[in-house]
PDB file of N, CA and C in Angstrom:
ATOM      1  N   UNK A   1       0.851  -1.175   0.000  1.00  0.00           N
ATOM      2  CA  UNK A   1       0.000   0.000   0.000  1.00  0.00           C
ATOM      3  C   UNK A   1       0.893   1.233   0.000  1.00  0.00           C
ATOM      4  N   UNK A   2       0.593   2.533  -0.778  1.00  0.00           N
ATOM      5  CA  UNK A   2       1.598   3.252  -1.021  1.00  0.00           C
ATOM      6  C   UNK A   2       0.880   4.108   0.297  1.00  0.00           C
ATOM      7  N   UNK A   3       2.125   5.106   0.207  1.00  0.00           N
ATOM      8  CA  UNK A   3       1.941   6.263   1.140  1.00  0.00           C
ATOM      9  C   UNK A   3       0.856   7.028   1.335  1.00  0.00           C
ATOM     10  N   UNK A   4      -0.163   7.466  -0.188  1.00  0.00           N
ATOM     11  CA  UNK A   4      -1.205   8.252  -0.258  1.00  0.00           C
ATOM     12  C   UNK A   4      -2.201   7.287   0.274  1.00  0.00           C
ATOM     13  N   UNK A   5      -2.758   5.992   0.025  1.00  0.00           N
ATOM     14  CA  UNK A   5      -3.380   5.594   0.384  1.00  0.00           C
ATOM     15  C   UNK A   5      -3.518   5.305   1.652  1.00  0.00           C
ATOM     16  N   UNK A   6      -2.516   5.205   2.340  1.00  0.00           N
ATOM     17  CA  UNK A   6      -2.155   4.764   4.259  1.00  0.00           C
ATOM     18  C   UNK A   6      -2.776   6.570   4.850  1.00  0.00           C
ATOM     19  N   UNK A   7      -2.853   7.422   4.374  1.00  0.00           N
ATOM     20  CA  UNK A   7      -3.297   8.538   4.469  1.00  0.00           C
ATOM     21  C   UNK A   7      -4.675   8.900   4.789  1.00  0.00           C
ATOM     22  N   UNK A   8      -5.391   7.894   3.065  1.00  0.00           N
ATOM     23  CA  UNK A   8      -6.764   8.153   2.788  1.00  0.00           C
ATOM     24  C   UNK A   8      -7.424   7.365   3.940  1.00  0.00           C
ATOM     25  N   UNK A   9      -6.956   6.163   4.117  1.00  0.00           N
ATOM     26  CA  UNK A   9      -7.336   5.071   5.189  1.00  0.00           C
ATOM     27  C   UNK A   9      -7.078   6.094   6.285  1.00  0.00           C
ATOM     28  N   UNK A  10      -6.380   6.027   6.987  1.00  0.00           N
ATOM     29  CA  UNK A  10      -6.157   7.178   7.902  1.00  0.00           C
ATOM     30  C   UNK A  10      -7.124   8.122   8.395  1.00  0.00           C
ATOM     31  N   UNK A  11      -7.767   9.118   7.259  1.00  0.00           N
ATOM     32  CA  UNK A  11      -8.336  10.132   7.475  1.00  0.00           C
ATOM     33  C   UNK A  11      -9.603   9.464   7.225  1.00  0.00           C
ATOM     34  N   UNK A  12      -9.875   8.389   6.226  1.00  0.00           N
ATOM     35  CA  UNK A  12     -11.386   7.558   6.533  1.00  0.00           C
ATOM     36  C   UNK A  12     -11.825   7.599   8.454  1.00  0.00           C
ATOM     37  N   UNK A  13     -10.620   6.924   8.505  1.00  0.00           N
ATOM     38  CA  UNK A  13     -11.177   6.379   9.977  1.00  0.00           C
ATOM     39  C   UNK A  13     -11.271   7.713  10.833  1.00  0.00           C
ATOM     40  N   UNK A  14     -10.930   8.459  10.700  1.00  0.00           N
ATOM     41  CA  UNK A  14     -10.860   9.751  11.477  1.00  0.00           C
ATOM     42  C   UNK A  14     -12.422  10.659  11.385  1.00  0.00           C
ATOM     43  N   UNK A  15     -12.750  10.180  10.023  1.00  0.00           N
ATOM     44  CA  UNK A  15     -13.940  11.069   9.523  1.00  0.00           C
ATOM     45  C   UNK A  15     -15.342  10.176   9.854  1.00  0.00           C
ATOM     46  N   UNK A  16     -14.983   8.909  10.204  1.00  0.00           N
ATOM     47  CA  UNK A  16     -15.984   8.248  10.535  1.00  0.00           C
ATOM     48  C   UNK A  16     -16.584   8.479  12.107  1.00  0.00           C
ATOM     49  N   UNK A  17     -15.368   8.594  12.742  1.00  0.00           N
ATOM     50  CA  UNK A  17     -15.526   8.625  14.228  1.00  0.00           C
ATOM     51  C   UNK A  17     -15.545  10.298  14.646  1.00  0.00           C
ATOM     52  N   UNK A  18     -15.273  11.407  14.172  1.00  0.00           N
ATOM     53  CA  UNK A  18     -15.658  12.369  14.289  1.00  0.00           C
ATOM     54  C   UNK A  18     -16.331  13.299  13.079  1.00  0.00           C
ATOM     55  N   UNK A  19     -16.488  12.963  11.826  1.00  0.00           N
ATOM     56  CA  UNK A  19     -17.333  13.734  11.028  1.00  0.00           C
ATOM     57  C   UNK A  19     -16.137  14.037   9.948  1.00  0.00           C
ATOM     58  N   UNK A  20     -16.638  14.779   9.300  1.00  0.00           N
ATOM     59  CA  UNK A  20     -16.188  15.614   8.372  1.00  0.00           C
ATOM     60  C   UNK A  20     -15.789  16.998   8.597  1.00  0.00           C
ATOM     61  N   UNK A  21     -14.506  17.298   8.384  1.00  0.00           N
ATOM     62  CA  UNK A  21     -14.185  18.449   8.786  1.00  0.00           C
ATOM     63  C   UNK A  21     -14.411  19.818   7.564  1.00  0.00           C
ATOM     64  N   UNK A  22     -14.462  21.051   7.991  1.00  0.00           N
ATOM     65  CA  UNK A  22     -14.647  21.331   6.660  1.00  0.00           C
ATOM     66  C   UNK A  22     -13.875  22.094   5.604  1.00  0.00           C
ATOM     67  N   UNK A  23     -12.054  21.916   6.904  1.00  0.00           N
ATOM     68  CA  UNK A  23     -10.860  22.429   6.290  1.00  0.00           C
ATOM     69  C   UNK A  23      -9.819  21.543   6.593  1.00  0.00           C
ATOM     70  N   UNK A  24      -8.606  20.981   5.905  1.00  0.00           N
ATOM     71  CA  UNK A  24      -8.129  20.074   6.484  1.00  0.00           C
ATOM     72  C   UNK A  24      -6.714  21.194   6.051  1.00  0.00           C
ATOM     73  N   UNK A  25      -5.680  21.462   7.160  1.00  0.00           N
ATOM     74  CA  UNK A  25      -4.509  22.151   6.964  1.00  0.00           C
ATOM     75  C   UNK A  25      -3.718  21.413   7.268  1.00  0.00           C
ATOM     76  N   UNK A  26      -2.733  21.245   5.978  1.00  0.00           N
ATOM     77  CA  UNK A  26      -1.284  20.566   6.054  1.00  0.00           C
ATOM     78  C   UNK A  26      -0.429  20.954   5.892  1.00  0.00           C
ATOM     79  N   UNK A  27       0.656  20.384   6.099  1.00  0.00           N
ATOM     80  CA  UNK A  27       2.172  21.204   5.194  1.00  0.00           C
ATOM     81  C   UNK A  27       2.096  20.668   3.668  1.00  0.00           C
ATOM     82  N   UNK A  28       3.152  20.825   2.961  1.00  0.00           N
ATOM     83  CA  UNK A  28       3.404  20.745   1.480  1.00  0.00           C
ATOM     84  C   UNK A  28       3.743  19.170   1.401  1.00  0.00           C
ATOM     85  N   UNK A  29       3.842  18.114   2.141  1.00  0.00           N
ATOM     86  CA  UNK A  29       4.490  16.774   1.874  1.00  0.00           C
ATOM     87  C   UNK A  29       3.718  16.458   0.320  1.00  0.00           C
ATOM     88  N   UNK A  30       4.497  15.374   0.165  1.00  0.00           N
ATOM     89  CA  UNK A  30       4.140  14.525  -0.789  1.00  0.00           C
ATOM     90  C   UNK A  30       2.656  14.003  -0.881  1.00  0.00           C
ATOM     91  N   UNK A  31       2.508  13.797   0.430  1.00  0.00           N
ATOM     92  CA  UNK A  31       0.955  12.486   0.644  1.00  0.00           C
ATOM     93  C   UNK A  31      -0.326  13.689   0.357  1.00  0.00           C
ATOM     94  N   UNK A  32       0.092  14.912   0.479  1.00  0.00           N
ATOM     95  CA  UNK A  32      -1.205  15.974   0.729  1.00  0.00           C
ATOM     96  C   UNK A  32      -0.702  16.494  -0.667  1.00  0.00           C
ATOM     97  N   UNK A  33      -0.090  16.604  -1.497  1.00  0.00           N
ATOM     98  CA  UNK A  33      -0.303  16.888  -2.738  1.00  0.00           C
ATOM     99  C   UNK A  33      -0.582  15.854  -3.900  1.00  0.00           C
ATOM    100  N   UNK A  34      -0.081  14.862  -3.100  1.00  0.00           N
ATOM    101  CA  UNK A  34      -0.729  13.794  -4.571  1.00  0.00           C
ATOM    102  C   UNK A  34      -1.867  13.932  -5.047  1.00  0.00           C
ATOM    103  N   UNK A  35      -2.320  13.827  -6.112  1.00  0.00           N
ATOM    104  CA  UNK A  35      -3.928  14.110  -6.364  1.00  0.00           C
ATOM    105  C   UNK A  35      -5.160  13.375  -6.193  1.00  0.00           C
ATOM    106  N   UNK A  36      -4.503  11.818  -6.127  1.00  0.00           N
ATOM    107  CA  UNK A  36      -5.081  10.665  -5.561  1.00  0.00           C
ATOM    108  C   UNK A  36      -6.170  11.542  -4.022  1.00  0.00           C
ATOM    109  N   UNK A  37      -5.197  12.237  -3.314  1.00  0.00           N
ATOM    110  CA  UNK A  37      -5.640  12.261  -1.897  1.00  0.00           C
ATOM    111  C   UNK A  37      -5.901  13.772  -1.681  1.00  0.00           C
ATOM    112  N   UNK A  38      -5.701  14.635  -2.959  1.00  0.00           N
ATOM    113  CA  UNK A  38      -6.783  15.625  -2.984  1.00  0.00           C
ATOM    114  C   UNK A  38      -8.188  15.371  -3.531  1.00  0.00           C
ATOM    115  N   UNK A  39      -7.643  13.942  -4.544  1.00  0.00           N
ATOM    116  CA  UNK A  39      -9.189  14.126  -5.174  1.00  0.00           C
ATOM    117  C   UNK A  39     -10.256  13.805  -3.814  1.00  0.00           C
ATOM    118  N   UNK A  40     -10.038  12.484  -3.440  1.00  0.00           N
ATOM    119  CA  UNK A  40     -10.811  12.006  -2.177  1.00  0.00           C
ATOM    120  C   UNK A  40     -10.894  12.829  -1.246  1.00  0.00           C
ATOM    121  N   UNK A  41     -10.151  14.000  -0.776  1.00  0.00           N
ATOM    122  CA  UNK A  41     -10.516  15.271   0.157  1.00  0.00           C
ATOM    123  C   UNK A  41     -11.788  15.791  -0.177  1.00  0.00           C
ATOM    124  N   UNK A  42     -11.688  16.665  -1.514  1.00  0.00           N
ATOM    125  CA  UNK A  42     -13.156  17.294  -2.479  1.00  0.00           C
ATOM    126  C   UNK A  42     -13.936  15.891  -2.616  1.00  0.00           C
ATOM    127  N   UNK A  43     -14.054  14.777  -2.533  1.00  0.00           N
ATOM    128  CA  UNK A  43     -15.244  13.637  -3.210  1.00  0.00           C
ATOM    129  C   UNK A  43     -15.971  14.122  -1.955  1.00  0.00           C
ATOM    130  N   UNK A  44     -15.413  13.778  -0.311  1.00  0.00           N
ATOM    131  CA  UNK A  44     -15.675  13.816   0.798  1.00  0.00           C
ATOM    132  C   UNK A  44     -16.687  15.209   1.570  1.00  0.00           C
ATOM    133  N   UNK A  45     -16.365  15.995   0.704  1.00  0.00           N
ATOM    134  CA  UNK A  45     -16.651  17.478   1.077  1.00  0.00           C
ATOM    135  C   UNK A  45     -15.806  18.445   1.636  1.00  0.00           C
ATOM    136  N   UNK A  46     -14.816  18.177   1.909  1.00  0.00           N
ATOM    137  CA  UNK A  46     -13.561  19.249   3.235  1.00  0.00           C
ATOM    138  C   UNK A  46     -13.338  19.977   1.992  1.00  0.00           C
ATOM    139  N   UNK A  47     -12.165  21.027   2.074  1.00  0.00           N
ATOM    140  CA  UNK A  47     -11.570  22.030   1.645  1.00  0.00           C
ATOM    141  C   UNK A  47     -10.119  21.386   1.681  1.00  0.00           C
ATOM    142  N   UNK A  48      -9.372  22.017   1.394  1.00  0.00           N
ATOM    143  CA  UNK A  48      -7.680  21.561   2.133  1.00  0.00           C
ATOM    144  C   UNK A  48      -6.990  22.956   1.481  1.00  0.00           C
ATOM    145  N   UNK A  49      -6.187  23.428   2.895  1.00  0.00           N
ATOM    146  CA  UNK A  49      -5.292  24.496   2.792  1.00  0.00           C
ATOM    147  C   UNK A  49      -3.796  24.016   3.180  1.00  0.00           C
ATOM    148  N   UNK A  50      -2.768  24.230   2.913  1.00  0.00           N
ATOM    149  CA  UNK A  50      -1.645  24.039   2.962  1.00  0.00           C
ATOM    150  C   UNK A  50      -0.876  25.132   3.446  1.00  0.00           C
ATOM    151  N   UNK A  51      -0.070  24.850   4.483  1.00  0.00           N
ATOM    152  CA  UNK A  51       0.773  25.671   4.936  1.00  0.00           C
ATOM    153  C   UNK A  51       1.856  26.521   3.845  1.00  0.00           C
ATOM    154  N   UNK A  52       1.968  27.533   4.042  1.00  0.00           N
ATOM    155  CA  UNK A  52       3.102  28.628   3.268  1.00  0.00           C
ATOM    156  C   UNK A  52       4.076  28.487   3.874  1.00  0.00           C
ATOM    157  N   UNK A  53       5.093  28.359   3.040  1.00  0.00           N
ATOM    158  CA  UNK A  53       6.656  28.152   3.766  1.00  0.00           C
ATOM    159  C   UNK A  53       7.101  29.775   3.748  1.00  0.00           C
ATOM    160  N   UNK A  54       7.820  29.344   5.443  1.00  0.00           N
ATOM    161  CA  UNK A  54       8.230  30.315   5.879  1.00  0.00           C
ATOM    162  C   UNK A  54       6.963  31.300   6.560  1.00  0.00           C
ATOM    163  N   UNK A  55       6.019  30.911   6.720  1.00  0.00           N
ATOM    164  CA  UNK A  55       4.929  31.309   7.544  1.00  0.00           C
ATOM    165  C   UNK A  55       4.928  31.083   9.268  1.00  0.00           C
ATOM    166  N   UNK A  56       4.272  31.758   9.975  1.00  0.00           N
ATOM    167  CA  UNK A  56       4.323  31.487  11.657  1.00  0.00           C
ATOM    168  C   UNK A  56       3.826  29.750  12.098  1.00  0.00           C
ATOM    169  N   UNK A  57       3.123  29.728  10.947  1.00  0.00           N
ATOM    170  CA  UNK A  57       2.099  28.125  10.874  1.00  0.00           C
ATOM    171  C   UNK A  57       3.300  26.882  10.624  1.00  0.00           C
ATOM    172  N   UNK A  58       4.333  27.087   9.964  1.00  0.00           N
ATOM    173  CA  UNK A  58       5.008  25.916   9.718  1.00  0.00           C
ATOM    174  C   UNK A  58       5.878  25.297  10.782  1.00  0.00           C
ATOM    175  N   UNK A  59       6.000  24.206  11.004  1.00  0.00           N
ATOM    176  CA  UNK A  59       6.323  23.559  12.047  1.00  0.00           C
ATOM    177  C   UNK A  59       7.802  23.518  11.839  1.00  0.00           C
ATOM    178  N   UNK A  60       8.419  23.727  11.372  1.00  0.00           N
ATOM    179  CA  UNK A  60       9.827  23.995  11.521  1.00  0.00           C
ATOM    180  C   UNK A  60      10.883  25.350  12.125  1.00  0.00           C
ATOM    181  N   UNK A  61       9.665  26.375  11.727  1.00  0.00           N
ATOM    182  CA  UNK A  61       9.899  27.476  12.100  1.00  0.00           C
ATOM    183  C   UNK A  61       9.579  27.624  13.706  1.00  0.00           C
ATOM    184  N   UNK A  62       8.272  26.821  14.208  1.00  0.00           N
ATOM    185  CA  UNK A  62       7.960  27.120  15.307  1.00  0.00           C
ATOM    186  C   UNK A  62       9.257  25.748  16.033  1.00  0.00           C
ATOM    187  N   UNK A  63       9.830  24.758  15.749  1.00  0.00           N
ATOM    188  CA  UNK A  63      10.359  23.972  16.444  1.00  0.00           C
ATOM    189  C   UNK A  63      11.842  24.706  16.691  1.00  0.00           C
ATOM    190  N   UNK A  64      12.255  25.363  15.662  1.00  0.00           N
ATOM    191  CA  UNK A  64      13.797  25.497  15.768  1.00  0.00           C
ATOM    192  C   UNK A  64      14.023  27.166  16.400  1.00  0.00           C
ATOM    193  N   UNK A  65      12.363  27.495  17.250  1.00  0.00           N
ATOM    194  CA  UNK A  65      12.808  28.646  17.895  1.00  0.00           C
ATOM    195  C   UNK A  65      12.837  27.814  19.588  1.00  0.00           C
ATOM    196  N   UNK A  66      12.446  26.423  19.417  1.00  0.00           N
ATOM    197  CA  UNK A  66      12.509  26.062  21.097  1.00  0.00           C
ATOM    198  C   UNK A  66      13.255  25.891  21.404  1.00  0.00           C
ATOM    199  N   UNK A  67      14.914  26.120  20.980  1.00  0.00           N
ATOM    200  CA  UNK A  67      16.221  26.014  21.967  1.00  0.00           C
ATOM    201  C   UNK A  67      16.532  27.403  22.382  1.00  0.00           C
ATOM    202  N   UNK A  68      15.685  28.740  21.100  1.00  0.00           N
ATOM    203  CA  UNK A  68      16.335  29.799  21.724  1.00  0.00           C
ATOM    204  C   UNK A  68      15.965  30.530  22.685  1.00  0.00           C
ATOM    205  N   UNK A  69      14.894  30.036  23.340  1.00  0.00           N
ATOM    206  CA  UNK A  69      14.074  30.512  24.410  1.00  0.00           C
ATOM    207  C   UNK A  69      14.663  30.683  25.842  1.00  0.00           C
ATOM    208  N   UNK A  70      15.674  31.451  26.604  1.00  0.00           N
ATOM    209  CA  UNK A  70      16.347  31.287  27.748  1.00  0.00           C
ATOM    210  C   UNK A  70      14.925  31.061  28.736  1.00  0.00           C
ATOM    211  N   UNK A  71      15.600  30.560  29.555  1.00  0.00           N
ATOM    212  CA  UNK A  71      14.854  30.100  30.917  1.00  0.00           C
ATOM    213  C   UNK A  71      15.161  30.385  32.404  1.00  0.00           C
TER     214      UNK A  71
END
């Protein structure tokens, strides 16, 4: 089973047990741009927004300020 699909399964089970969301925000990976797993986002009803690199939202930016934080 490839990567996009371990995803779709994934977010099946997620959408079963709490609903349908009606924005799903990711970063840029591979698995959230394939189209396989945008198409099934829109079949489903959600939206999907993707993080901007170099934005306050991206998780790299917020991880590599937690060493400079004195204490």
């Amino acid at each position: 089973m490839g990567r996009e699909q371990s995803l779709i399964d994934a977010l099946s089970d997620l959408f079963i047990l709490r609903g349908v969301p009606a924005l799903i925000r990711s970063d840029n990976g591979p698995e959230f741009l394939a189209q396989a797993v945008r198409d099934w986002i829109a079949a489903v009803g959600a939206k999907t927004a993707c993080v901007e690199p170099r934005s306050p939202w991206e998780p790299g930016n917020c991880e590599s300020s937690n060493g400079q934080v004195s204490r």
